[in-house]
PDB file of N, CA and C in Angstrom:
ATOM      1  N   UNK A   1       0.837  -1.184   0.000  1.00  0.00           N
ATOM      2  CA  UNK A   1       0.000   0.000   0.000  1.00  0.00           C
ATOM      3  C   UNK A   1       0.880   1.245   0.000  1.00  0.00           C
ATOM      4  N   UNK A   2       0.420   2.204  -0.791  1.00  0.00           N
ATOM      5  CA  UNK A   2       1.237   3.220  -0.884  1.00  0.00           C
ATOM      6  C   UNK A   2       0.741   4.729   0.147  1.00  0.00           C
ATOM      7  N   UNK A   3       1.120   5.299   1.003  1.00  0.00           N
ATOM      8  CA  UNK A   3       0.582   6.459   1.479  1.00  0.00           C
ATOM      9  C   UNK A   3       0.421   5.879   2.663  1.00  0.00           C
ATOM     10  N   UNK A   4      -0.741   6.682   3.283  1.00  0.00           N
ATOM     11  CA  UNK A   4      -1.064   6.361   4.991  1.00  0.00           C
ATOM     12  C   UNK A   4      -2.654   5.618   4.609  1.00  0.00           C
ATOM     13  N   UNK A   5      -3.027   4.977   5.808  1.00  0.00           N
ATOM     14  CA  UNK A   5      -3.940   4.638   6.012  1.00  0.00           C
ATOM     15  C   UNK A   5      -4.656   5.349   7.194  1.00  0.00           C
ATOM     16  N   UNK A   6      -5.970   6.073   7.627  1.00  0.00           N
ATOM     17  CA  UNK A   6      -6.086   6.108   8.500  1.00  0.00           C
ATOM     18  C   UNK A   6      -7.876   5.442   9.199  1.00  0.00           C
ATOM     19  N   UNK A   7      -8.107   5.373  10.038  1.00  0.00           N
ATOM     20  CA  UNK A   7      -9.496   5.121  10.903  1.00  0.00           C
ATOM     21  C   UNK A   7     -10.201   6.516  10.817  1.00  0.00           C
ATOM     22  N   UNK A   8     -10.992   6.808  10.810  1.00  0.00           N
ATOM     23  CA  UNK A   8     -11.592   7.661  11.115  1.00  0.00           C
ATOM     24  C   UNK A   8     -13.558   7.600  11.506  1.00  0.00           C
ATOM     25  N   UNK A   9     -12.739   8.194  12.560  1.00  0.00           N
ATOM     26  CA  UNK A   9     -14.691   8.040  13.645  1.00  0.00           C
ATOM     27  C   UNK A   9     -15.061   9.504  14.098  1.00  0.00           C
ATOM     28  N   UNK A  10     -16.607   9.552  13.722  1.00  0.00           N
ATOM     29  CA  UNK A  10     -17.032  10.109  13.716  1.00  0.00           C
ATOM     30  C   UNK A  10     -18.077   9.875  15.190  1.00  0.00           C
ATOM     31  N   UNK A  11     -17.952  10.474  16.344  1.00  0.00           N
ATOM     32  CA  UNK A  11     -18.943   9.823  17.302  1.00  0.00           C
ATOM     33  C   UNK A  11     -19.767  11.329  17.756  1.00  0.00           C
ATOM     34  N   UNK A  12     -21.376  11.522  17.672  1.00  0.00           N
ATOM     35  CA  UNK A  12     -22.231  12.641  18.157  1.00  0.00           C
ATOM     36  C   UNK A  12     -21.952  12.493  19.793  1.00  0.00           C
ATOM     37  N   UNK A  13     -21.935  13.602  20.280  1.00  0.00           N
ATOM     38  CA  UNK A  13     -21.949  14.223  21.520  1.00  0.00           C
ATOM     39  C   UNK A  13     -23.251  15.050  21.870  1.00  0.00           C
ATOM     40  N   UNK A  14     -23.807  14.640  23.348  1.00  0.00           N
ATOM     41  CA  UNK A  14     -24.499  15.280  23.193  1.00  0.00           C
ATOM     42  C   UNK A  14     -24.431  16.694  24.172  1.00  0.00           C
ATOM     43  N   UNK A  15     -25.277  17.566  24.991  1.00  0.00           N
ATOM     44  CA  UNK A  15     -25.375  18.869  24.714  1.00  0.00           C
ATOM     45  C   UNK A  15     -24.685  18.784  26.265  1.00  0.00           C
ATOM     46  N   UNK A  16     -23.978  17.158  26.733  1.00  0.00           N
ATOM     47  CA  UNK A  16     -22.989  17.568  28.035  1.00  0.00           C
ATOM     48  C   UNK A  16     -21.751  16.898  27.646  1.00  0.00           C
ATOM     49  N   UNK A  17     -21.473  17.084  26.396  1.00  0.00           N
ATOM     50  CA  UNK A  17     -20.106  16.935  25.778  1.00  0.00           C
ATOM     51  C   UNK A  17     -20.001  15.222  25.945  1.00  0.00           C
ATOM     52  N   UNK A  18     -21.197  14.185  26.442  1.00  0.00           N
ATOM     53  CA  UNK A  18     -20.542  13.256  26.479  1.00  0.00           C
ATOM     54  C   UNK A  18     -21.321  11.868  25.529  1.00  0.00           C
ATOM     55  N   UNK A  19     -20.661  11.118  24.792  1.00  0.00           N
ATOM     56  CA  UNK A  19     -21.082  10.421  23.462  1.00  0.00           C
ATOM     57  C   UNK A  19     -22.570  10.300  23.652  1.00  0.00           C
ATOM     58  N   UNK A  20     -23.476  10.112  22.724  1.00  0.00           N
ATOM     59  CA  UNK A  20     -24.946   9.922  22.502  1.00  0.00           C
ATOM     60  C   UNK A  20     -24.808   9.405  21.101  1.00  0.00           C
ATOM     61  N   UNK A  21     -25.191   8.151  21.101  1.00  0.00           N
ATOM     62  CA  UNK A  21     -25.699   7.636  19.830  1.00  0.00           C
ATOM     63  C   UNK A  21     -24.487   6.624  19.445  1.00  0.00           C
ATOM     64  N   UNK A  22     -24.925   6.188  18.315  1.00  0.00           N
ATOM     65  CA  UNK A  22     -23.852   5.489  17.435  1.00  0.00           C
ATOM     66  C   UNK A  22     -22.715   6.719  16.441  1.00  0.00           C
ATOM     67  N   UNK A  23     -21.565   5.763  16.778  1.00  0.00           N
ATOM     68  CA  UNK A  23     -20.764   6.277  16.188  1.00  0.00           C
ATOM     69  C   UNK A  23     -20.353   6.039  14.476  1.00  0.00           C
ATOM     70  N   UNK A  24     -19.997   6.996  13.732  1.00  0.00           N
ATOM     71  CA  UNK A  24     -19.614   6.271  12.349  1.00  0.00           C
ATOM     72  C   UNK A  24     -18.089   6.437  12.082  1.00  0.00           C
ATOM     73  N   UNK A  25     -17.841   5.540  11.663  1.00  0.00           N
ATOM     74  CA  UNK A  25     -16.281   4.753  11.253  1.00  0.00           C
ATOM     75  C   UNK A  25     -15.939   4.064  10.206  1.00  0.00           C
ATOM     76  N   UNK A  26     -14.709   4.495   9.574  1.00  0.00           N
ATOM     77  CA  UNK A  26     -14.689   3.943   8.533  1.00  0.00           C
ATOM     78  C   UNK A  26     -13.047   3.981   7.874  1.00  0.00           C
ATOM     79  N   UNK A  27     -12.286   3.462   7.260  1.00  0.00           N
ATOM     80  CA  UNK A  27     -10.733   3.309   6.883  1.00  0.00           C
ATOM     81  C   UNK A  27     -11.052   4.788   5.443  1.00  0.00           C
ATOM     82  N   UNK A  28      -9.473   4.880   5.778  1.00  0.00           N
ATOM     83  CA  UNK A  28      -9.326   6.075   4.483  1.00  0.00           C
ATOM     84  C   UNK A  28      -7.963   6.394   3.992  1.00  0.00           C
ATOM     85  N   UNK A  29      -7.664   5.925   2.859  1.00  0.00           N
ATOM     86  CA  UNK A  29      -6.141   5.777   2.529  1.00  0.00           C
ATOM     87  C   UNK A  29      -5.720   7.379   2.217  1.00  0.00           C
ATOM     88  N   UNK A  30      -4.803   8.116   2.352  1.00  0.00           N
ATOM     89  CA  UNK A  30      -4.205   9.144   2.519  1.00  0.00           C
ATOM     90  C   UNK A  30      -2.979   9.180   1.597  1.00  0.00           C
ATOM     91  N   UNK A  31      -2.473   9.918   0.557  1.00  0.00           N
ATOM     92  CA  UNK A  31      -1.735   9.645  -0.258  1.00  0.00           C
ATOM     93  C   UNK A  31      -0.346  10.824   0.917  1.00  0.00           C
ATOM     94  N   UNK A  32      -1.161  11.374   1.815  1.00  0.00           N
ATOM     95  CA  UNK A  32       0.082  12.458   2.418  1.00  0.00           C
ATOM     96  C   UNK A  32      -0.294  11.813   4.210  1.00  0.00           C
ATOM     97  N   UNK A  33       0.432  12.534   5.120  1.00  0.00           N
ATOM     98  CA  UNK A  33       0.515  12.579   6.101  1.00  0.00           C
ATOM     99  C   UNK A  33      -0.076  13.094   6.726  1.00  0.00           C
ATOM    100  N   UNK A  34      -1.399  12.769   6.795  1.00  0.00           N
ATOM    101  CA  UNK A  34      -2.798  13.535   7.433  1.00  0.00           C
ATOM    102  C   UNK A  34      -2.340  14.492   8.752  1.00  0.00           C
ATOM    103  N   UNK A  35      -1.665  13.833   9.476  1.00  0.00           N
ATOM    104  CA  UNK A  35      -1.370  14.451  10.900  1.00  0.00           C
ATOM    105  C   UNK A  35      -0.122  15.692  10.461  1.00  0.00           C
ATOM    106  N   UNK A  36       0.273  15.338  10.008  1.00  0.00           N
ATOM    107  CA  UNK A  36       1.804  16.286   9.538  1.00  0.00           C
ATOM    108  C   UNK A  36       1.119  17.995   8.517  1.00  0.00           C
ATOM    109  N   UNK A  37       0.600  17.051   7.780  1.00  0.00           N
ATOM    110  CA  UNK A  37      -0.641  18.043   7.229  1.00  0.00           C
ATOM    111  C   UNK A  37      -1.087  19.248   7.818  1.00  0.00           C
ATOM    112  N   UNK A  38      -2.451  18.791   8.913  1.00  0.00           N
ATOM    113  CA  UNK A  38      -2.903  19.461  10.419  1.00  0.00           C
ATOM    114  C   UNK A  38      -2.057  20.166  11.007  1.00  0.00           C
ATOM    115  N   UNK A  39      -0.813  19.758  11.319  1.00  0.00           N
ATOM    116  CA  UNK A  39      -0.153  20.361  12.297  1.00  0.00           C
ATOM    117  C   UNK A  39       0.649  21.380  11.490  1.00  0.00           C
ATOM    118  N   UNK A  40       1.620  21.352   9.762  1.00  0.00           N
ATOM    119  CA  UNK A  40       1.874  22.477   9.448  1.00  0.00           C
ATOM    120  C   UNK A  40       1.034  23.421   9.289  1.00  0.00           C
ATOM    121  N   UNK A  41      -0.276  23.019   8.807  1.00  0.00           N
ATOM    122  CA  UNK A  41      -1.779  24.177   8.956  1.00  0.00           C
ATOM    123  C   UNK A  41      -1.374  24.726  10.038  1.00  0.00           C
ATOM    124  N   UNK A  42      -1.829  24.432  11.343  1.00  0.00           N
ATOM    125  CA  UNK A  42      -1.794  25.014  12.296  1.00  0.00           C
ATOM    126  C   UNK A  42      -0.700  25.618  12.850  1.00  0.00           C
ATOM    127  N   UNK A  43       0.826  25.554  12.538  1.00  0.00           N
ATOM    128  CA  UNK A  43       1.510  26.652  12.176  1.00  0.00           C
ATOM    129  C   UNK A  43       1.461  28.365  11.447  1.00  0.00           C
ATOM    130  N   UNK A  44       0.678  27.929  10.581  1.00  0.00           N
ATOM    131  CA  UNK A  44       0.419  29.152   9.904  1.00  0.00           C
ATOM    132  C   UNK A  44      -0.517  30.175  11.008  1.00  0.00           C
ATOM    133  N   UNK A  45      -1.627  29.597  11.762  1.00  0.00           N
ATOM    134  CA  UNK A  45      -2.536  30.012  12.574  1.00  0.00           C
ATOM    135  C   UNK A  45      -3.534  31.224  11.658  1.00  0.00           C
ATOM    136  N   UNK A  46      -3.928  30.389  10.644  1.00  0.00           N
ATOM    137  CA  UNK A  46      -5.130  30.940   9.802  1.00  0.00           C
ATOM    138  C   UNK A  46      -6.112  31.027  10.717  1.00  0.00           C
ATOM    139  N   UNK A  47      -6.323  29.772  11.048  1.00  0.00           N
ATOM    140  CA  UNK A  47      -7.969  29.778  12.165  1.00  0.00           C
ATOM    141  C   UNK A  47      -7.373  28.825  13.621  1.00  0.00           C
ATOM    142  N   UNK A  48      -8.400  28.898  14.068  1.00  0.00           N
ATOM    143  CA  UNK A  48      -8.066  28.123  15.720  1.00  0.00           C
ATOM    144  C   UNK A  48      -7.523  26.792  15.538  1.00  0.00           C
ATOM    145  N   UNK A  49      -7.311  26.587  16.259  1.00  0.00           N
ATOM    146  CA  UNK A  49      -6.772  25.009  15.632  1.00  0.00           C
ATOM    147  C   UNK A  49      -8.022  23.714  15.187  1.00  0.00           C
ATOM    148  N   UNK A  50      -9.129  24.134  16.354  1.00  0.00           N
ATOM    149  CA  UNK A  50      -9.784  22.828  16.315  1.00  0.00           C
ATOM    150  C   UNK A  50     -10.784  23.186  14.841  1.00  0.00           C
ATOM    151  N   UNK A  51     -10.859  24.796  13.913  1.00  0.00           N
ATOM    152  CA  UNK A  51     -11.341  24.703  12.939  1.00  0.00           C
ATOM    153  C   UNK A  51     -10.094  24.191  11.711  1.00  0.00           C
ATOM    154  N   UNK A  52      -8.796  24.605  11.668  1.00  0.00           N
ATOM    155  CA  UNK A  52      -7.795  24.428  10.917  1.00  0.00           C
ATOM    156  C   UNK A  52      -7.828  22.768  11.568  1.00  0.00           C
ATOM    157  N   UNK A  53      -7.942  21.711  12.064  1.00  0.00           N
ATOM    158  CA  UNK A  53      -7.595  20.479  11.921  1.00  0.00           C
ATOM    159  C   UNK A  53      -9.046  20.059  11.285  1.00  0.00           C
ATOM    160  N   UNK A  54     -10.090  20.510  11.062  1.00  0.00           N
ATOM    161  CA  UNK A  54     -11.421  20.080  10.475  1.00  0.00           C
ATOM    162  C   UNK A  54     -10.902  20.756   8.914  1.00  0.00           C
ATOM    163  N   UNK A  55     -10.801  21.604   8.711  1.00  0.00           N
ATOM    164  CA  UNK A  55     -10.506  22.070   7.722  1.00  0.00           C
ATOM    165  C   UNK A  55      -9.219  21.025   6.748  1.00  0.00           C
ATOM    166  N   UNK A  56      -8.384  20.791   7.378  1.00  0.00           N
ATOM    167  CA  UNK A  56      -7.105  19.944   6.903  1.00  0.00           C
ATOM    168  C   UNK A  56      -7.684  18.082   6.953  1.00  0.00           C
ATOM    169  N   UNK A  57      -8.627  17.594   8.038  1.00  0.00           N
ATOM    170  CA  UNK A  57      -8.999  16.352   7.552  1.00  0.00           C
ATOM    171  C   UNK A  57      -9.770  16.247   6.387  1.00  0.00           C
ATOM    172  N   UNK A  58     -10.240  17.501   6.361  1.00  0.00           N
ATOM    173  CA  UNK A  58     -11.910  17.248   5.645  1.00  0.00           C
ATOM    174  C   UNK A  58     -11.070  17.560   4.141  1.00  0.00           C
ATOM    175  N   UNK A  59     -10.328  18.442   4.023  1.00  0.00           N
ATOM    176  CA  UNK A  59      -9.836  18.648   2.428  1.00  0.00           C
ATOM    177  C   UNK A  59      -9.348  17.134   2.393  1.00  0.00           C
ATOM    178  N   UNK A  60      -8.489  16.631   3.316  1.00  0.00           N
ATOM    179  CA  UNK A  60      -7.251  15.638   2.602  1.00  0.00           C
ATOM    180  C   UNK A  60      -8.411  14.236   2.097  1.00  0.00           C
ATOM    181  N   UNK A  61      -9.771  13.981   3.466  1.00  0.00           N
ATOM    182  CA  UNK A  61     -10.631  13.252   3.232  1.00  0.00           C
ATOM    183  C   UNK A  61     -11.307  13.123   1.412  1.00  0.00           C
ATOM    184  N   UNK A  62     -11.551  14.695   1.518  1.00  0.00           N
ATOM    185  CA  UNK A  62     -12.202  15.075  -0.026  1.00  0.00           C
ATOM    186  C   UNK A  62     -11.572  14.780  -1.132  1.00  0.00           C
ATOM    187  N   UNK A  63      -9.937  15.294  -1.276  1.00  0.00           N
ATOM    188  CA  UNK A  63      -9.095  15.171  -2.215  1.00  0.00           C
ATOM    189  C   UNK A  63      -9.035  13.737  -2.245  1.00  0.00           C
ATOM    190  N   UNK A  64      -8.977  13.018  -1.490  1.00  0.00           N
ATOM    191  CA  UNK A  64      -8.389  11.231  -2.077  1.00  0.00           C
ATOM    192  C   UNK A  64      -9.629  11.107  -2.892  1.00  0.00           C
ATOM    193  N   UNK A  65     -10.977  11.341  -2.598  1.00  0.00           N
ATOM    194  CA  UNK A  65     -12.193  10.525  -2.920  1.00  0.00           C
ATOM    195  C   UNK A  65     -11.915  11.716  -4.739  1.00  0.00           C
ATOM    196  N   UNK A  66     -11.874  12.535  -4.845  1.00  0.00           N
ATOM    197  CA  UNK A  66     -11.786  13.546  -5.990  1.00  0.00           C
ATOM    198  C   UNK A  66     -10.587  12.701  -6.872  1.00  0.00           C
ATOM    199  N   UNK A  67      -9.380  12.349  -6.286  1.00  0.00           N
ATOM    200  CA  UNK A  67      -8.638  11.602  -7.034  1.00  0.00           C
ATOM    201  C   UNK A  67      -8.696  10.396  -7.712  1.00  0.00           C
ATOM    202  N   UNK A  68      -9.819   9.616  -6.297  1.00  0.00           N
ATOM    203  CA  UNK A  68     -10.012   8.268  -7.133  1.00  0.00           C
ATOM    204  C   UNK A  68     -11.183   8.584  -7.995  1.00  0.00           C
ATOM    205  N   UNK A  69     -12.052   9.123  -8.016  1.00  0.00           N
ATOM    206  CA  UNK A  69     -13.134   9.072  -8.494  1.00  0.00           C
ATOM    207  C   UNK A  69     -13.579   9.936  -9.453  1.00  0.00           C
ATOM    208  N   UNK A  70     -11.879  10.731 -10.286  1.00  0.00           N
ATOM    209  CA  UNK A  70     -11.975  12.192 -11.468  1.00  0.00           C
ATOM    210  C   UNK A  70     -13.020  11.924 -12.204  1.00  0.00           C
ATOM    211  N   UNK A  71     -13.244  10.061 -12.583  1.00  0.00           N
ATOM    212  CA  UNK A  71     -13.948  10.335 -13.985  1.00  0.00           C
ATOM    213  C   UNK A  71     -15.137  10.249 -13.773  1.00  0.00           C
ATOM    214  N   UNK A  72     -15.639  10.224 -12.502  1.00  0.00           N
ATOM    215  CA  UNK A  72     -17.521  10.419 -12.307  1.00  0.00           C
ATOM    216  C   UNK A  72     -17.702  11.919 -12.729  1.00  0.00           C
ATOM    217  N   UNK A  73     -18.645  12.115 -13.372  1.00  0.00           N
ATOM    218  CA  UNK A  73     -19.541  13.406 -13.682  1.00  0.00           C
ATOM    219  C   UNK A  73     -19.509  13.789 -12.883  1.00  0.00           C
ATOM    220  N   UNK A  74     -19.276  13.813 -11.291  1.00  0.00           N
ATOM    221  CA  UNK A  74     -20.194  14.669 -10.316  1.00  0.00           C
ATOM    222  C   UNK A  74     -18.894  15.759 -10.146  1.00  0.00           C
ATOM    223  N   UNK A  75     -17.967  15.163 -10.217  1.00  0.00           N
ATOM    224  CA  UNK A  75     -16.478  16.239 -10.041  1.00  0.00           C
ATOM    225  C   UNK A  75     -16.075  17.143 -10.957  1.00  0.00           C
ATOM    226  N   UNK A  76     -17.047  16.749 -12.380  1.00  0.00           N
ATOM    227  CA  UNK A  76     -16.699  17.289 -13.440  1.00  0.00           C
ATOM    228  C   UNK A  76     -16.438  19.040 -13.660  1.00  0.00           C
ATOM    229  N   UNK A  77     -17.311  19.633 -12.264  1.00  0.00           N
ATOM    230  CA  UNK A  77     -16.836  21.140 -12.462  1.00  0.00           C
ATOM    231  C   UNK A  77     -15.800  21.381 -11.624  1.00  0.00           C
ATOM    232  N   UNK A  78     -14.717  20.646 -11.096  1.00  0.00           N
ATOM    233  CA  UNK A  78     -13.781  20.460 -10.764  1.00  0.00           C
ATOM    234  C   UNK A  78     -12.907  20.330 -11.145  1.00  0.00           C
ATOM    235  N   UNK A  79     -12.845  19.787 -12.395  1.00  0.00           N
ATOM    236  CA  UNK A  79     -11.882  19.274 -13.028  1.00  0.00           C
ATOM    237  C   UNK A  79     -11.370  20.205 -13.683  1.00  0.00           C
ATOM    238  N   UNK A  80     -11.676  21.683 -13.921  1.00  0.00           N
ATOM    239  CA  UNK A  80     -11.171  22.470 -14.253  1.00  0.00           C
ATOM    240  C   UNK A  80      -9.709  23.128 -13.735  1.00  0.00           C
ATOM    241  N   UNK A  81      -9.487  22.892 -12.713  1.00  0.00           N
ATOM    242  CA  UNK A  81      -8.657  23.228 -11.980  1.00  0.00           C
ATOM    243  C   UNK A  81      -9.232  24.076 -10.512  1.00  0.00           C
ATOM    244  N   UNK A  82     -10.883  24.617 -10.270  1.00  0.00           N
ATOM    245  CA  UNK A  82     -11.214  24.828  -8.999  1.00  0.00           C
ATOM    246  C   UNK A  82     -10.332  24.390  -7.928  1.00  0.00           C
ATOM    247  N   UNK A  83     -10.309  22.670  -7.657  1.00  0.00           N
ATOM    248  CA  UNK A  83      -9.942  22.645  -6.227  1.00  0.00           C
ATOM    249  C   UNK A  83      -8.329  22.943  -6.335  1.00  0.00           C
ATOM    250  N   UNK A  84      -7.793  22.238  -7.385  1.00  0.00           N
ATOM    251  CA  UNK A  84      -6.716  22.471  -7.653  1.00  0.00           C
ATOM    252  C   UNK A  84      -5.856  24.342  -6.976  1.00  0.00           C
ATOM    253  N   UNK A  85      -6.564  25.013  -7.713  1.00  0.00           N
ATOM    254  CA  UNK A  85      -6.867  26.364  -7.438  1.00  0.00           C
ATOM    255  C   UNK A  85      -6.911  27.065  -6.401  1.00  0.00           C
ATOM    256  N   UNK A  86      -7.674  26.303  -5.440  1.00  0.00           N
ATOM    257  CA  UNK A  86      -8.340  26.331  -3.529  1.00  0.00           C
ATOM    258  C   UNK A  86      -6.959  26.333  -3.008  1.00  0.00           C
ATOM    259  N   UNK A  87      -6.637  24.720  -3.367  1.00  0.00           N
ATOM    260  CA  UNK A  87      -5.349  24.000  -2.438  1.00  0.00           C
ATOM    261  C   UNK A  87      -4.633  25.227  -2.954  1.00  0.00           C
ATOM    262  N   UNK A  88      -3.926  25.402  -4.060  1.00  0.00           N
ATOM    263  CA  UNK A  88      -2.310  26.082  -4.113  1.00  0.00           C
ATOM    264  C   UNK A  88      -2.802  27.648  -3.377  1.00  0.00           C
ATOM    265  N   UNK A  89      -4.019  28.365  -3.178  1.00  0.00           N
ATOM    266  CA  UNK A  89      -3.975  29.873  -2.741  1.00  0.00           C
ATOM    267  C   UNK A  89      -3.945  29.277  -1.148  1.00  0.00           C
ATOM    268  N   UNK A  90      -4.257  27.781  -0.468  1.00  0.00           N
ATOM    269  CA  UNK A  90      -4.199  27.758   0.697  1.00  0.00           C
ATOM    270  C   UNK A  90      -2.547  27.466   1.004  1.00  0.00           C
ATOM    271  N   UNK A  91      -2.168  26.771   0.375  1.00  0.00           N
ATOM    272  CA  UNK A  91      -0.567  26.357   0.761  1.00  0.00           C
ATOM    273  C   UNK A  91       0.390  27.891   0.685  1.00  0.00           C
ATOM    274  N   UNK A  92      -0.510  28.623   0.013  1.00  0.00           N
ATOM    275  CA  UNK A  92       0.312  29.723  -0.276  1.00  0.00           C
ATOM    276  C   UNK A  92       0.191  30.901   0.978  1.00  0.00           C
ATOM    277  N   UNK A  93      -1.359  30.616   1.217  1.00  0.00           N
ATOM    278  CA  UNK A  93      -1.724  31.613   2.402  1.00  0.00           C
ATOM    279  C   UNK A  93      -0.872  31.342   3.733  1.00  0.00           C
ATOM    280  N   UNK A  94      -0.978  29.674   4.040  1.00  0.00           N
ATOM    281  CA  UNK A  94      -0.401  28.886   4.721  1.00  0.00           C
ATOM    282  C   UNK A  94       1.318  29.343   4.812  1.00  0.00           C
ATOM    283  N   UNK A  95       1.911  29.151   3.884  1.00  0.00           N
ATOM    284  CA  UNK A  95       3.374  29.652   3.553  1.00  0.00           C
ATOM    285  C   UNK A  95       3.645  31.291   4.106  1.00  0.00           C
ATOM    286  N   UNK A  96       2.793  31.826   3.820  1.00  0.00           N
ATOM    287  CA  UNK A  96       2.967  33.571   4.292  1.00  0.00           C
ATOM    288  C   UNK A  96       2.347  34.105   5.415  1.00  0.00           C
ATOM    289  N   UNK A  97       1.779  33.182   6.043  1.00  0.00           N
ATOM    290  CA  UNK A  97       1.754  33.527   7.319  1.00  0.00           C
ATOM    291  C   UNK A  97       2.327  32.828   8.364  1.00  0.00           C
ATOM    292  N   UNK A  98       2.984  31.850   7.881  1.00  0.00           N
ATOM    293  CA  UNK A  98       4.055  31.246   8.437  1.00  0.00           C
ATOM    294  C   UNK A  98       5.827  32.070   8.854  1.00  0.00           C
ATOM    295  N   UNK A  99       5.827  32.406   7.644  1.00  0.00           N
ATOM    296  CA  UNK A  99       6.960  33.332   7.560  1.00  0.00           C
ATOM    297  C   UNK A  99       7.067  34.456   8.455  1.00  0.00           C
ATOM    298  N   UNK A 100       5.609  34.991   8.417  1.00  0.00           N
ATOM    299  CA  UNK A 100       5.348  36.331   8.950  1.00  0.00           C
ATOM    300  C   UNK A 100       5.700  36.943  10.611  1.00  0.00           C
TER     301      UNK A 100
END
């Protein structure tokens, strides 16, 4: 297998922070370093952390499924270069406020 693998669970909380309900779970191959990812995000300190680590699972989550799945129609206004587009102004935003 090439890349990372990771678990990922999803469990509802309820309104005293403590689990309610069933949880959802499920494997998700990662072509990058999901955690390494998160944590240079949160270097930059665009947003708080606990929105910049939702922000950094949820793209890397999105991008694998966009990669495997270019040739379904549903990505097709994507394929223009949009997300493509997203990612490089975030790595870039990411990069310059890092520096800063």
């Amino acid at each position: 297998m090439q890349g990372h693998q990771y678990r990922i669970t999803v469990a509802p909380l309820g309104a005293d922070g403590l689990p309610h309900g069933e949880a959802l779970a499920f494997d998700a191959p990662c072509h990058d370093d999901m955690l390494a990812v998160a944590a240079r995000l949160k270097t930059a300190a665009l947003f708080d952390d606990d929105t910049t680590t939702r922000l950094a699972v949820g793209l890397k989550l999105f991008g694998e499924v966009l990669i495997e799945q270019r040739a379904h129609p549903l990505f097709a206004p994507l394929a223009g270069g949009a997300f493509a587009d997203f990612m490089r102004g975030l790595k870039t935003a990411a990069r310059t406020a890092s520096n800063d």
